[in-house]
N, C-alpha and C. Protein backbone atom coordinates (compact mmCIF):
# COMPACT_ATOMS: atom_id res chain seq x y z
N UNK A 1 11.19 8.71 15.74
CA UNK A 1 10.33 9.40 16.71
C UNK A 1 9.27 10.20 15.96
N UNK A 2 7.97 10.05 16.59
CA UNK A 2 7.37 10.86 15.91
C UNK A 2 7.20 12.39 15.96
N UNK A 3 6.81 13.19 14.86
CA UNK A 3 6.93 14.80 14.39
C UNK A 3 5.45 14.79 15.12
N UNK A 4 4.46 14.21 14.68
CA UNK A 4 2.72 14.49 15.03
C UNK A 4 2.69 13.19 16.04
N UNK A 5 1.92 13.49 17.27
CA UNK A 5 2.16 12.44 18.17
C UNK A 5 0.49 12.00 17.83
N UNK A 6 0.19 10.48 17.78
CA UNK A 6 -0.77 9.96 17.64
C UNK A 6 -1.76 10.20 19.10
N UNK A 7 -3.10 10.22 18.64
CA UNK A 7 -3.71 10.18 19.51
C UNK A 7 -3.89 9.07 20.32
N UNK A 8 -3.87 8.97 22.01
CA UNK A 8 -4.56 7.59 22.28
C UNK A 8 -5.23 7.37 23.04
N UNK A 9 -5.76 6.72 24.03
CA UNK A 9 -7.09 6.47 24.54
C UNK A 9 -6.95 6.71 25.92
N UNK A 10 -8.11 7.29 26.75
CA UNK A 10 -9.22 7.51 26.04
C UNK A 10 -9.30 8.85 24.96
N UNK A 11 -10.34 8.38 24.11
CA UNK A 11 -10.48 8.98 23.35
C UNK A 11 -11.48 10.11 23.30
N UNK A 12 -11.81 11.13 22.58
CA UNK A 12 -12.68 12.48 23.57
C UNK A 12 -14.10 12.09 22.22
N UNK A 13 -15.03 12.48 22.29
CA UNK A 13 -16.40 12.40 21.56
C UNK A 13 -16.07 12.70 20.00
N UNK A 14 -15.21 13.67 19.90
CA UNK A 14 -15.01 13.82 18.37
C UNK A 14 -14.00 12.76 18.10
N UNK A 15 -13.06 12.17 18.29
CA UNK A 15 -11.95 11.34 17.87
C UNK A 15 -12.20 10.17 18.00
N UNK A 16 -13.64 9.45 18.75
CA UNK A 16 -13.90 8.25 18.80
C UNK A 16 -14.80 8.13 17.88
N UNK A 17 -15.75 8.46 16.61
CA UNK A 17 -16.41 8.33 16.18
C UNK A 17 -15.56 8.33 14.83
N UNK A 18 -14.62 8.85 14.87
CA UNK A 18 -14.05 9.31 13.36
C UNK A 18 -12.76 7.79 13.63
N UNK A 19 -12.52 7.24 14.53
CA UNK A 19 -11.21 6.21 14.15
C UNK A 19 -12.13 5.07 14.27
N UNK A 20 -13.37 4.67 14.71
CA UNK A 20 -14.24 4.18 14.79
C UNK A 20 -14.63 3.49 12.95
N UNK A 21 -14.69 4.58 12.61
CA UNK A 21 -15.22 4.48 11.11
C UNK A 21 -14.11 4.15 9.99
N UNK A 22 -12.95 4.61 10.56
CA UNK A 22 -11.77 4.24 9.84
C UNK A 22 -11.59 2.44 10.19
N UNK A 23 -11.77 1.94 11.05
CA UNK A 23 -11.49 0.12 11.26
C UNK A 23 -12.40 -1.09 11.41
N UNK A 24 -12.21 -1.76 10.71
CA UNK A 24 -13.27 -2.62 11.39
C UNK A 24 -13.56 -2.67 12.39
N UNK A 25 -14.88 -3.36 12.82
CA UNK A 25 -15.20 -2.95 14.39
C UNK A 25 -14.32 -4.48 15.15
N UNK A 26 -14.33 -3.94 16.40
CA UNK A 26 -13.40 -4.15 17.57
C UNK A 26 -12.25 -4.45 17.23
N UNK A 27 -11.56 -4.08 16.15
CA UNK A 27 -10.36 -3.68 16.03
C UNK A 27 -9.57 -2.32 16.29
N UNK A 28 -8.34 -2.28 17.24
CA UNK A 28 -7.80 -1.24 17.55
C UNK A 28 -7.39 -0.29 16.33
N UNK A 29 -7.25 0.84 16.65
CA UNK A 29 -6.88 1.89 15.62
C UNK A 29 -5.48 1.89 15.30
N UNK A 30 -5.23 1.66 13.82
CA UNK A 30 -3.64 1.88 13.95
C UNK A 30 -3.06 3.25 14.10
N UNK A 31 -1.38 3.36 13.86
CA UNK A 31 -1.31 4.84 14.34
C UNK A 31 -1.14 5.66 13.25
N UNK A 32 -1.54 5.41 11.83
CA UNK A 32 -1.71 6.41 11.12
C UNK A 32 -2.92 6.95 11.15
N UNK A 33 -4.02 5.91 11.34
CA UNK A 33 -4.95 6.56 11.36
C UNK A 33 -5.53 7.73 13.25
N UNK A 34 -4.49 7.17 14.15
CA UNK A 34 -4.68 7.79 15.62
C UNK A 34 -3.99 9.39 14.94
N UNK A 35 -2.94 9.61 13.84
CA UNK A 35 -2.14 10.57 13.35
C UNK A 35 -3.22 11.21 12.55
N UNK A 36 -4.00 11.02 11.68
CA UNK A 36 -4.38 11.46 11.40
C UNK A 36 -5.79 12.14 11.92
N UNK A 37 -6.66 11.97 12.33
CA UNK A 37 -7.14 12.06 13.24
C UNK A 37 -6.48 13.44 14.38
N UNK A 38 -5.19 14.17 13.95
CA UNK A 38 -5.21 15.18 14.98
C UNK A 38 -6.15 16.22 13.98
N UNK A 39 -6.13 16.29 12.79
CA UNK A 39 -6.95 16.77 11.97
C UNK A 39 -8.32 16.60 11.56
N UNK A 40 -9.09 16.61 12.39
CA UNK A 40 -10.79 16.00 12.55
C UNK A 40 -11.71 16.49 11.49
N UNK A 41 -11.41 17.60 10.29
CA UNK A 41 -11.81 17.79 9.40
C UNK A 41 -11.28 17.31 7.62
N UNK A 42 -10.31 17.15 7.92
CA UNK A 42 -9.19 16.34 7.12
C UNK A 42 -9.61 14.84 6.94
N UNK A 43 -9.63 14.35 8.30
CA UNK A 43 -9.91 12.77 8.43
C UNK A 43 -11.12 12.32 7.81
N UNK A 44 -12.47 13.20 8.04
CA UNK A 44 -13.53 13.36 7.45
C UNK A 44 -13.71 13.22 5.98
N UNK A 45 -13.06 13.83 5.49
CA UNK A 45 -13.11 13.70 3.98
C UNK A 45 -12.37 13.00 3.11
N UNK A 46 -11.09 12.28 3.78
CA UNK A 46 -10.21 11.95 3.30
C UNK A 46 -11.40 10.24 3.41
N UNK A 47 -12.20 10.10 4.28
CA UNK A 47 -12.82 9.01 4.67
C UNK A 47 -13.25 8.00 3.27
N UNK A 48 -14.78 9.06 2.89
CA UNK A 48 -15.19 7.87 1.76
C UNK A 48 -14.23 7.70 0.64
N UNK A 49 -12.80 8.71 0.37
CA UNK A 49 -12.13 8.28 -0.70
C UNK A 49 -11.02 7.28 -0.24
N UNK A 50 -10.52 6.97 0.78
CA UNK A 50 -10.18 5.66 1.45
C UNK A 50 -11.22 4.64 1.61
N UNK A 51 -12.36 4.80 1.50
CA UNK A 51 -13.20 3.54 1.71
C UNK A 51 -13.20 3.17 0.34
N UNK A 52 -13.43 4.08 -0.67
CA UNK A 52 -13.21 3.70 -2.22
C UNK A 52 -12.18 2.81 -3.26
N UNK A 53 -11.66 3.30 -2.58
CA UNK A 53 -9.79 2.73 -2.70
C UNK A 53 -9.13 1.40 -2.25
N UNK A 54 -9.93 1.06 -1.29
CA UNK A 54 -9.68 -0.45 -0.63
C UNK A 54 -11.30 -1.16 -0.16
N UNK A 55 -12.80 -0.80 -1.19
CA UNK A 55 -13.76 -1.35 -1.15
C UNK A 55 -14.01 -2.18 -2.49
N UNK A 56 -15.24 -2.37 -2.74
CA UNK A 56 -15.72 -3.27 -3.98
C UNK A 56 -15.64 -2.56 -4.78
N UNK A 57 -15.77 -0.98 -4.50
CA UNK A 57 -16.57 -0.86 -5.99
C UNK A 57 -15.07 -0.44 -7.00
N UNK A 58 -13.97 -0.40 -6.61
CA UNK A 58 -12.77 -0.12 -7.06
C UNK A 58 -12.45 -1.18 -8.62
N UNK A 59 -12.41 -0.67 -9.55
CA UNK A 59 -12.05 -1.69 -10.73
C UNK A 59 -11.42 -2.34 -11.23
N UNK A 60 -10.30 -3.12 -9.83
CA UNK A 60 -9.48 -3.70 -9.96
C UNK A 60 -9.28 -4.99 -8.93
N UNK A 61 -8.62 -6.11 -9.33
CA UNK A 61 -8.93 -6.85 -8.54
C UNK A 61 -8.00 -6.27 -7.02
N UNK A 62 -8.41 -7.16 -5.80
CA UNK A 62 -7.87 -7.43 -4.59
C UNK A 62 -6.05 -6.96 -4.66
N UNK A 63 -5.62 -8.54 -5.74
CA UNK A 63 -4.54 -8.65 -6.02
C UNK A 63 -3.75 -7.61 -6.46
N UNK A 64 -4.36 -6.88 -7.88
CA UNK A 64 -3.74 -6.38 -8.25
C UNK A 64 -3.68 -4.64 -7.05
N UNK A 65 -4.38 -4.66 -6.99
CA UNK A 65 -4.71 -3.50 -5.68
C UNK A 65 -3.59 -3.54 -4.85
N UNK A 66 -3.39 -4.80 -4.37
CA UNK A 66 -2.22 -4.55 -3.30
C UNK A 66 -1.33 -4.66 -4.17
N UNK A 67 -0.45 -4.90 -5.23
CA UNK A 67 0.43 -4.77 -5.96
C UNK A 67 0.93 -3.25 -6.11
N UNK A 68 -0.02 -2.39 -6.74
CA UNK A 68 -0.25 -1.06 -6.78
C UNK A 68 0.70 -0.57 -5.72
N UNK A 69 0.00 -1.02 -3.92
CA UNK A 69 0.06 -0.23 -3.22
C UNK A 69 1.31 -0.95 -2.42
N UNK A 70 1.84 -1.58 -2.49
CA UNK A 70 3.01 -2.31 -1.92
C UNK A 70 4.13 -1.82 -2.65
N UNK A 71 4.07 -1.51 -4.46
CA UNK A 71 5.01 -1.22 -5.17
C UNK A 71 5.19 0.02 -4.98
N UNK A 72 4.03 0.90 -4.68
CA UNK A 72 4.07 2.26 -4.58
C UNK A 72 4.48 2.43 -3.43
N UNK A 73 4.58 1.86 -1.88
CA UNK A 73 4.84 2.15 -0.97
C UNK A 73 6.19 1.86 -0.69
N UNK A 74 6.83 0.64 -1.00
CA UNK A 74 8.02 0.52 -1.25
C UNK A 74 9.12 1.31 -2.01
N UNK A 75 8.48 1.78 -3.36
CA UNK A 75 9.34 2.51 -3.83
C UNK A 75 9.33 3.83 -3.30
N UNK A 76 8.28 4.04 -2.43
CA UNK A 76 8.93 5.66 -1.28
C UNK A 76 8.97 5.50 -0.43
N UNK A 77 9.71 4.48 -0.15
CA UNK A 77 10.26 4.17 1.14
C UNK A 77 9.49 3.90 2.55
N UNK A 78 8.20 4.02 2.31
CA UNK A 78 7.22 4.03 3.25
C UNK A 78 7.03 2.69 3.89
N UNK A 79 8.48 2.33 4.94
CA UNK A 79 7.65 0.94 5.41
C UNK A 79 6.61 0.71 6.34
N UNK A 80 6.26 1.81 6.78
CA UNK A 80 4.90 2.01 8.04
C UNK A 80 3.90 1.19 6.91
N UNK A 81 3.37 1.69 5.91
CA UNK A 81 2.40 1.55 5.24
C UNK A 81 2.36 0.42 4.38
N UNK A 82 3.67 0.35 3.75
CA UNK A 82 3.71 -1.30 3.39
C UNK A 82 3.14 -2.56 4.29
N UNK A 83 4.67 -2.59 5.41
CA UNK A 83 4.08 -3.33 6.24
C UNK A 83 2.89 -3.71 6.98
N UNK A 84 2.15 -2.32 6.94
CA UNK A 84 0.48 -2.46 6.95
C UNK A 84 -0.35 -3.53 6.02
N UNK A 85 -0.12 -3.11 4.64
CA UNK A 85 -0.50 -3.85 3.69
C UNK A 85 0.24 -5.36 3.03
N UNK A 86 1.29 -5.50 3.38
CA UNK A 86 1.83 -7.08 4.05
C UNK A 86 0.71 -7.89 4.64
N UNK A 87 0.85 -7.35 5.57
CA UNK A 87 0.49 -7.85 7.22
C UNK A 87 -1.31 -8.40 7.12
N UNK A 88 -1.70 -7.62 6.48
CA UNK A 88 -3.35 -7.30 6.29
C UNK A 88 -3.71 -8.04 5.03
N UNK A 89 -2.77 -7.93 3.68
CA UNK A 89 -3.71 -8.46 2.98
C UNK A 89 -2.84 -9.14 1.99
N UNK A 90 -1.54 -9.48 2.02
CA UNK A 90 -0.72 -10.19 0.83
C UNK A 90 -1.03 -11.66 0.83
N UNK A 91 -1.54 -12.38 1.86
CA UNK A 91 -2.21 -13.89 1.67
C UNK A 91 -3.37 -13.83 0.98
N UNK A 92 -4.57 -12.86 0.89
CA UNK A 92 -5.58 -12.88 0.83
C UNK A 92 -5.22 -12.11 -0.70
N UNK A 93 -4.32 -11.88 -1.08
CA UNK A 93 -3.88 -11.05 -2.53
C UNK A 93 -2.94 -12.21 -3.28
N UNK A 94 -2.84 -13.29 -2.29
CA UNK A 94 -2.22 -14.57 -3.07
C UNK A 94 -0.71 -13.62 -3.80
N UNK A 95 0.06 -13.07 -2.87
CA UNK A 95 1.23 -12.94 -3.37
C UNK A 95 2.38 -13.68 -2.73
N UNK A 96 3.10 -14.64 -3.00
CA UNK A 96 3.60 -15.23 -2.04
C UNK A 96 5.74 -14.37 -1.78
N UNK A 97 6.61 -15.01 -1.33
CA UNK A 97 7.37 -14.53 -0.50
C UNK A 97 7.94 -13.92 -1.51
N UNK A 98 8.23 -14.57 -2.64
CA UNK A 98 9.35 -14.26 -3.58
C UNK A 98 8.36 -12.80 -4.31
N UNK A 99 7.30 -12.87 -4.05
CA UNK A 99 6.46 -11.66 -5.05
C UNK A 99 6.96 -10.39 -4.32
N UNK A 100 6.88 -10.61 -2.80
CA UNK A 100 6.68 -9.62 -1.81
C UNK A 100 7.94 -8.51 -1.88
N UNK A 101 9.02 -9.72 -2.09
CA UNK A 101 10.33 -9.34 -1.81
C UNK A 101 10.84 -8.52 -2.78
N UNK A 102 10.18 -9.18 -4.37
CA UNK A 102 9.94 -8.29 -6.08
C UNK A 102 9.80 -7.24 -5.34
N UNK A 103 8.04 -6.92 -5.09
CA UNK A 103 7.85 -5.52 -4.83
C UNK A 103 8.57 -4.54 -4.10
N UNK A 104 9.36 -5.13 -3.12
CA UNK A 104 9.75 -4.85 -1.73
C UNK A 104 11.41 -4.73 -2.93
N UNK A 105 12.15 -4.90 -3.36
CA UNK A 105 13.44 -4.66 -3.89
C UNK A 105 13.94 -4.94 -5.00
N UNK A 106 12.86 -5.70 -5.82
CA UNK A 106 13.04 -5.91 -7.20
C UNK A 106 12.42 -5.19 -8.26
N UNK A 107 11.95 -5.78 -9.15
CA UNK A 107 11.57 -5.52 -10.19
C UNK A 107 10.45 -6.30 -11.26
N UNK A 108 10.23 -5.54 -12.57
CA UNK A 108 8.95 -6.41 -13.10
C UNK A 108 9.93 -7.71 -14.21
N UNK A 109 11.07 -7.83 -13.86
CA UNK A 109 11.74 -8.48 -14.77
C UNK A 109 12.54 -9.59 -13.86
N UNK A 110 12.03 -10.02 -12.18
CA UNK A 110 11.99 -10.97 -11.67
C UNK A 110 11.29 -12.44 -12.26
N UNK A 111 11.89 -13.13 -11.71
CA UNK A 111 10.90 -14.48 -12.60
C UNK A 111 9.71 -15.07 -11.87
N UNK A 112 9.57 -14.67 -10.60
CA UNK A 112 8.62 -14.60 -10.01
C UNK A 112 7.24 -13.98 -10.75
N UNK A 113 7.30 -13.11 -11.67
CA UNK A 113 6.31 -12.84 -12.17
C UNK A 113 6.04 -13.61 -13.28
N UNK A 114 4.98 -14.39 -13.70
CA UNK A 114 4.70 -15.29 -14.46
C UNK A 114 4.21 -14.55 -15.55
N UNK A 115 2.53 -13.74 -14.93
CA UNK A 115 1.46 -13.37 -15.14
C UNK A 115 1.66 -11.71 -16.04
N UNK A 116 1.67 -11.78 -17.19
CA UNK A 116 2.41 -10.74 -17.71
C UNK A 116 1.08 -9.53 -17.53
N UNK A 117 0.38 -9.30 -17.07
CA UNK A 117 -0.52 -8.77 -16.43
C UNK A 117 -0.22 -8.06 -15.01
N UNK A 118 0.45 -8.44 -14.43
CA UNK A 118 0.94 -8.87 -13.37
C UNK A 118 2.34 -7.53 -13.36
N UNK A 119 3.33 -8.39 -14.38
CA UNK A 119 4.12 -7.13 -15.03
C UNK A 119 4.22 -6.16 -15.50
N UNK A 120 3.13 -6.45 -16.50
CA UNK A 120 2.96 -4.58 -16.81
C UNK A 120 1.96 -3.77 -15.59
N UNK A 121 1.28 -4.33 -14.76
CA UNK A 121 0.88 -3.32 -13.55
C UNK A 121 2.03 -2.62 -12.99
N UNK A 122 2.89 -3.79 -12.81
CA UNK A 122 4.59 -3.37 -12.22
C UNK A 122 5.19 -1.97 -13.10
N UNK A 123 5.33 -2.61 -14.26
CA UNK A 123 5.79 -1.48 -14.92
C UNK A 123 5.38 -0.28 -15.06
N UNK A 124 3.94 0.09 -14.98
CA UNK A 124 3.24 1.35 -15.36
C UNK A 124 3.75 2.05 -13.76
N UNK A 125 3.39 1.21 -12.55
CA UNK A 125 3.81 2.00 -11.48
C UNK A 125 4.75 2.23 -11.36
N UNK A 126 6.06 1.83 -11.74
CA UNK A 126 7.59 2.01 -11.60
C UNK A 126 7.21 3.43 -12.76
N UNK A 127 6.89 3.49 -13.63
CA UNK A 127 7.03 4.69 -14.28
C UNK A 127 6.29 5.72 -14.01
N UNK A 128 5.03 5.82 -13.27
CA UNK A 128 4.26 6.62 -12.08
C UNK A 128 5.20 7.45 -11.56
N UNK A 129 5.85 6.65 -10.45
CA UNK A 129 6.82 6.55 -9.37
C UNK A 129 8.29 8.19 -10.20
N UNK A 130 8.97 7.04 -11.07
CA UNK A 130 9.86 7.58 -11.83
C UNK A 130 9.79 8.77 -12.52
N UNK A 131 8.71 8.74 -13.24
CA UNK A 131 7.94 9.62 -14.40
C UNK A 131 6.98 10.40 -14.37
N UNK A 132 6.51 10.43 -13.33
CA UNK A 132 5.14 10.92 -13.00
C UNK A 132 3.83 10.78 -14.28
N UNK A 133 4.17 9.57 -15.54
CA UNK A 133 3.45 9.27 -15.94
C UNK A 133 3.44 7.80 -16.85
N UNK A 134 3.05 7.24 -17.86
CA UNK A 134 3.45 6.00 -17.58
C UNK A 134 3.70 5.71 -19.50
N UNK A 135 4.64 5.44 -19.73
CA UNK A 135 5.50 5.30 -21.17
C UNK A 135 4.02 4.90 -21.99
N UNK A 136 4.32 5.38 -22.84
CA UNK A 136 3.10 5.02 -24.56
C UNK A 136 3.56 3.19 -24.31
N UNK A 137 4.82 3.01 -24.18
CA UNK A 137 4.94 1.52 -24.53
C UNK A 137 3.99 0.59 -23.48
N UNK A 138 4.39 1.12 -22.05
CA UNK A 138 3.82 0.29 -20.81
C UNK A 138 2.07 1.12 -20.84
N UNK A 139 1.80 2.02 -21.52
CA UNK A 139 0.20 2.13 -21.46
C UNK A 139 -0.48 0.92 -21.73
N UNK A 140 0.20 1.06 -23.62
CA UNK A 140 -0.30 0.13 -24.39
C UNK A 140 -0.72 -0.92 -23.75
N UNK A 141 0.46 -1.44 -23.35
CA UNK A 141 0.47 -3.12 -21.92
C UNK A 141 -0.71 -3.50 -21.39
N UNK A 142 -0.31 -2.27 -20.78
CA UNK A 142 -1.49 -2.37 -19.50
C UNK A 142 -2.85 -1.93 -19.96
N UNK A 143 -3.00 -1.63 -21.14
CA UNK A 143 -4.76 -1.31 -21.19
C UNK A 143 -5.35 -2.76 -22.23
N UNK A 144 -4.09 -3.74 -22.71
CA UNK A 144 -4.22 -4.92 -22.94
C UNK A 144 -5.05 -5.79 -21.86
N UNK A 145 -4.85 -5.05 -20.87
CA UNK A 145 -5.62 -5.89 -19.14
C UNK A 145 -6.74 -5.29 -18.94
N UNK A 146 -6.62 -3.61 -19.13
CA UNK A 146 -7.66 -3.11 -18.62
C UNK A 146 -8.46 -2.21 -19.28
N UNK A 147 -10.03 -1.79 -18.78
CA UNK A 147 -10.50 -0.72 -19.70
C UNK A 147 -10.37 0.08 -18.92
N UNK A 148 -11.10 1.31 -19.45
CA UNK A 148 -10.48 2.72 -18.91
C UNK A 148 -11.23 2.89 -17.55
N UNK A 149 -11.84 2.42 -17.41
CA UNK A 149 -12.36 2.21 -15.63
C UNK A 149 -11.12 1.89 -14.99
N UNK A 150 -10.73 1.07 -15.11
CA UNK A 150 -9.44 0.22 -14.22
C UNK A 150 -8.25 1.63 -14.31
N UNK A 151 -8.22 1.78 -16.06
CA UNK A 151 -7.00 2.72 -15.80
C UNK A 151 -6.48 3.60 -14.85
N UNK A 152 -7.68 4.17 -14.81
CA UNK A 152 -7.90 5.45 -13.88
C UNK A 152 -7.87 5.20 -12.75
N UNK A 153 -8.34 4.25 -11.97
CA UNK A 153 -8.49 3.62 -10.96
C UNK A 153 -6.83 3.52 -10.52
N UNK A 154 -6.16 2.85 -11.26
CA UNK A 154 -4.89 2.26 -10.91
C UNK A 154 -3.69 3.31 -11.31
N UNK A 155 -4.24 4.60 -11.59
CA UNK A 155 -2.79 5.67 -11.82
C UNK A 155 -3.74 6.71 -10.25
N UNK A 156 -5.07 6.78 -9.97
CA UNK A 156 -5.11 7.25 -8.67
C UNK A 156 -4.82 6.33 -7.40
N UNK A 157 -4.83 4.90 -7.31
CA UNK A 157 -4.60 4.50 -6.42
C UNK A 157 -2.84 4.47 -6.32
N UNK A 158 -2.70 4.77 -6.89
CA UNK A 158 -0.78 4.96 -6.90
C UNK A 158 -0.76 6.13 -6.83
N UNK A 159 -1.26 7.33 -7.03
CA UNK A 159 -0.94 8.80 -6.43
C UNK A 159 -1.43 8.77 -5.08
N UNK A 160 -2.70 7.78 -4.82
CA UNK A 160 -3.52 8.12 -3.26
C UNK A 160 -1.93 7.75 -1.89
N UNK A 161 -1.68 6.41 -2.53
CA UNK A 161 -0.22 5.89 -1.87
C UNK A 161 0.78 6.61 -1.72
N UNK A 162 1.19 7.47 -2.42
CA UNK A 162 2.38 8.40 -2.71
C UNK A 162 1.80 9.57 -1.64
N UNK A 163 0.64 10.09 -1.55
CA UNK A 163 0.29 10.99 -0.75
C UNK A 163 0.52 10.15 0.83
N UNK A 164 -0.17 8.70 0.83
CA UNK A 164 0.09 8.47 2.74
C UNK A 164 1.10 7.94 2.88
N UNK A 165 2.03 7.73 1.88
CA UNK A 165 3.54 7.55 1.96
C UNK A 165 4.16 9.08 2.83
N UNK A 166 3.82 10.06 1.70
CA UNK A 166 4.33 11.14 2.32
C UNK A 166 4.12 11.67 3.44
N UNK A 167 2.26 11.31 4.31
CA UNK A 167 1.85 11.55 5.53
C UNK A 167 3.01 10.70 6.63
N UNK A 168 2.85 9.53 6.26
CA UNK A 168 3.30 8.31 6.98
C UNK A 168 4.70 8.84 7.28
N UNK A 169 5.49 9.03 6.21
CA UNK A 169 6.90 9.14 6.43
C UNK A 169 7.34 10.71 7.36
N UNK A 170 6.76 11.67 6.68
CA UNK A 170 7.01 13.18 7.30
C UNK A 170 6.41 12.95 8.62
N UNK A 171 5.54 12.61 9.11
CA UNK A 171 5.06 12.79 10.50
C UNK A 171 5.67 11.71 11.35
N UNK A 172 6.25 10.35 10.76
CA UNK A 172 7.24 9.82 11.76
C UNK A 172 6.43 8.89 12.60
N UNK A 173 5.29 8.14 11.87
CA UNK A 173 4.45 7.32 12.18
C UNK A 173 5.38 5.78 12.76
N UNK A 174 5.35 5.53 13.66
CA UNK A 174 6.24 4.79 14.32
C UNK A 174 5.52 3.26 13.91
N UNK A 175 6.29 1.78 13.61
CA UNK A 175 5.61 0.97 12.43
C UNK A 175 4.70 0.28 13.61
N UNK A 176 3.43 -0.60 13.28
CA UNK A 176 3.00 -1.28 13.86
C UNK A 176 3.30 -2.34 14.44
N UNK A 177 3.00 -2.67 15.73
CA UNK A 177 3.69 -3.73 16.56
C UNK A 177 3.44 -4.57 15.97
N UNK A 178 4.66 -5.46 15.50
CA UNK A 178 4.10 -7.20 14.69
C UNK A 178 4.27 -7.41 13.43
N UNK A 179 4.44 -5.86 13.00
CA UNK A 179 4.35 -5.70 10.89
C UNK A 179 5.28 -6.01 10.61
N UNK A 180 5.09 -6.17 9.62
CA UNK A 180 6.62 -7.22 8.86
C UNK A 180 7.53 -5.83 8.50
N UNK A 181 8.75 -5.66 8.27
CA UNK A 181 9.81 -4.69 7.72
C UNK A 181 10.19 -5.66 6.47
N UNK A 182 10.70 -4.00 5.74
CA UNK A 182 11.59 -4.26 4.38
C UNK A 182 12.47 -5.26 4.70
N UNK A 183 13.01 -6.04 5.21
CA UNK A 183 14.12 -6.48 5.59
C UNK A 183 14.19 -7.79 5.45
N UNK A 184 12.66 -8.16 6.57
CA UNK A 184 12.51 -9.16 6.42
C UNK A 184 12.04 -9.84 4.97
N UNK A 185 12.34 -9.35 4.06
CA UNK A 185 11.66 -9.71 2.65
C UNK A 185 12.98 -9.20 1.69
N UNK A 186 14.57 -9.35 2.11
CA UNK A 186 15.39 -9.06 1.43
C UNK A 186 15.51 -10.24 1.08
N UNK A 187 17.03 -9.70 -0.24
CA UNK A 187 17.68 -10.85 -1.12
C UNK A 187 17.73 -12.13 -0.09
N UNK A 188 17.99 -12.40 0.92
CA UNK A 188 18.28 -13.77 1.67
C UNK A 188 17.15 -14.74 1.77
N UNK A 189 15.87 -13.99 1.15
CA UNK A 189 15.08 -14.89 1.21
C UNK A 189 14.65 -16.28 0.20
N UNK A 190 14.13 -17.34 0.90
CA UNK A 190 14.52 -18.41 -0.28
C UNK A 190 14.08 -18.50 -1.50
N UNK A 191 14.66 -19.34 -2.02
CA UNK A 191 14.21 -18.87 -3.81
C UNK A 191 12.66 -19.39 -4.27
N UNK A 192 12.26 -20.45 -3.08
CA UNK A 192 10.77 -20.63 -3.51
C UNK A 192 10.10 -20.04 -3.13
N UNK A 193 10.19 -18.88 -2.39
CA UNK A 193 9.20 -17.84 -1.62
C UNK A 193 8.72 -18.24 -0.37
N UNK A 194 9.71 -19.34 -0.10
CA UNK A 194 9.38 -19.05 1.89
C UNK A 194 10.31 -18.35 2.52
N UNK A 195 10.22 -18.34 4.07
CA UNK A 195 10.47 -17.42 5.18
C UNK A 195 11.53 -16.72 4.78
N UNK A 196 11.78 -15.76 5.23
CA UNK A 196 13.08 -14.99 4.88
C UNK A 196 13.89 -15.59 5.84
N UNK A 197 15.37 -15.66 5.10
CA UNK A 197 16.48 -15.91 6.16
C UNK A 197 17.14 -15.14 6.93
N UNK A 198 16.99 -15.07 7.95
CA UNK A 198 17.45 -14.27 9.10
C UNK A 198 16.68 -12.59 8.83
N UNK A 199 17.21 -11.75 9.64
CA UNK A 199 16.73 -10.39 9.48
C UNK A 199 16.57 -9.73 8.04
């Protein structure tokens, strides 16, 4: 149940212009962003650094982006926000079932991960997560992939997650109708990365 009750429609002159800008157009508002939004000065600013974070000019690819934010959302338990980012962009991030399910309950030492690029992104965020910073060994790794544009990029887009993990989860953001759950992406799913079996 939710703690902050989402806003919903109709919507009053200040709250339609600000969830407006948060979605593509004629797409409905989801309810983190109707939640957030009870805060109309908050939402405001929090704006262009969410447009930053999931636009072009970010220094990392698509893929690895949602990796970031699936691993980071998963590992705090945040399935509102995962399943957001499932739902929205793991075809278009070319991660297929068996990746999902890694992020979603495994690890960077699944065999699903080929792309050792791929792995050490895994790893630096598991030690984010864990550590609040990321081992001399798994730096090293990972700046094998990236320059220091990317770096930075990819230890704030894993704190930005950890923050709407914590919105998402404390306020009791109820999940989106249709989004996939942790669940459906457990151990039962098949070993070539199709459908999950049963719940």
């Amino acid at each position: 149940m939710a703690r902050i009750a989402p806003v919903t429609a109709p919507y009053d002159d200040v709250t339609r212009p600000l969830l407006a800008a948060m979605m593509p157009a004629g797409v409905e508002p989801i309810g983190l962003f109707r939640t957030f939004v009870r805060n109309p000065a908050m939402s405001r600013a929090m704006h262009p650094w969410g447009r930053y974070e999931l636009g072009r000019d970010l220094s990392i690819s698509l893929r690895q982006r949602e990796i970031v934010i699936d691993r980071t959302t998963a590992r705090c338990g945040c399935e509102y926000e995962w399943g957001v980012h499932v739902a929205f962009f793991a075809e278009r991030a070319d991660l297929d079932g068996a990746q999902i399910r890694s992020l979603t309950h495994g690890s960077a030492d699944d065999p699903c991960w080929t792309d050792p690029a791929d792995r050490d992104l895994l790893l630096a965020v598991d030690d984010l997560h864990d550590r609040s910073t990321v081992t001399d060994a798994h730096w090293a790794a990972l700046a094998t992939h990236h320059e220091a544009a990317a770096l930075l990029d990819i230890v704030l887009l894993a704190g930005w997650y950890h923050a709407i993990s914590y919105a998402a989860n404390a306020a009791g953001v109820a999940l989106e109708p249709g989004a996939p759950r942790f669940a459906d992406h457990a151990a039962g799913e098949a070993a070539d990365g199709g459908s999950p079996v049963g719940p």
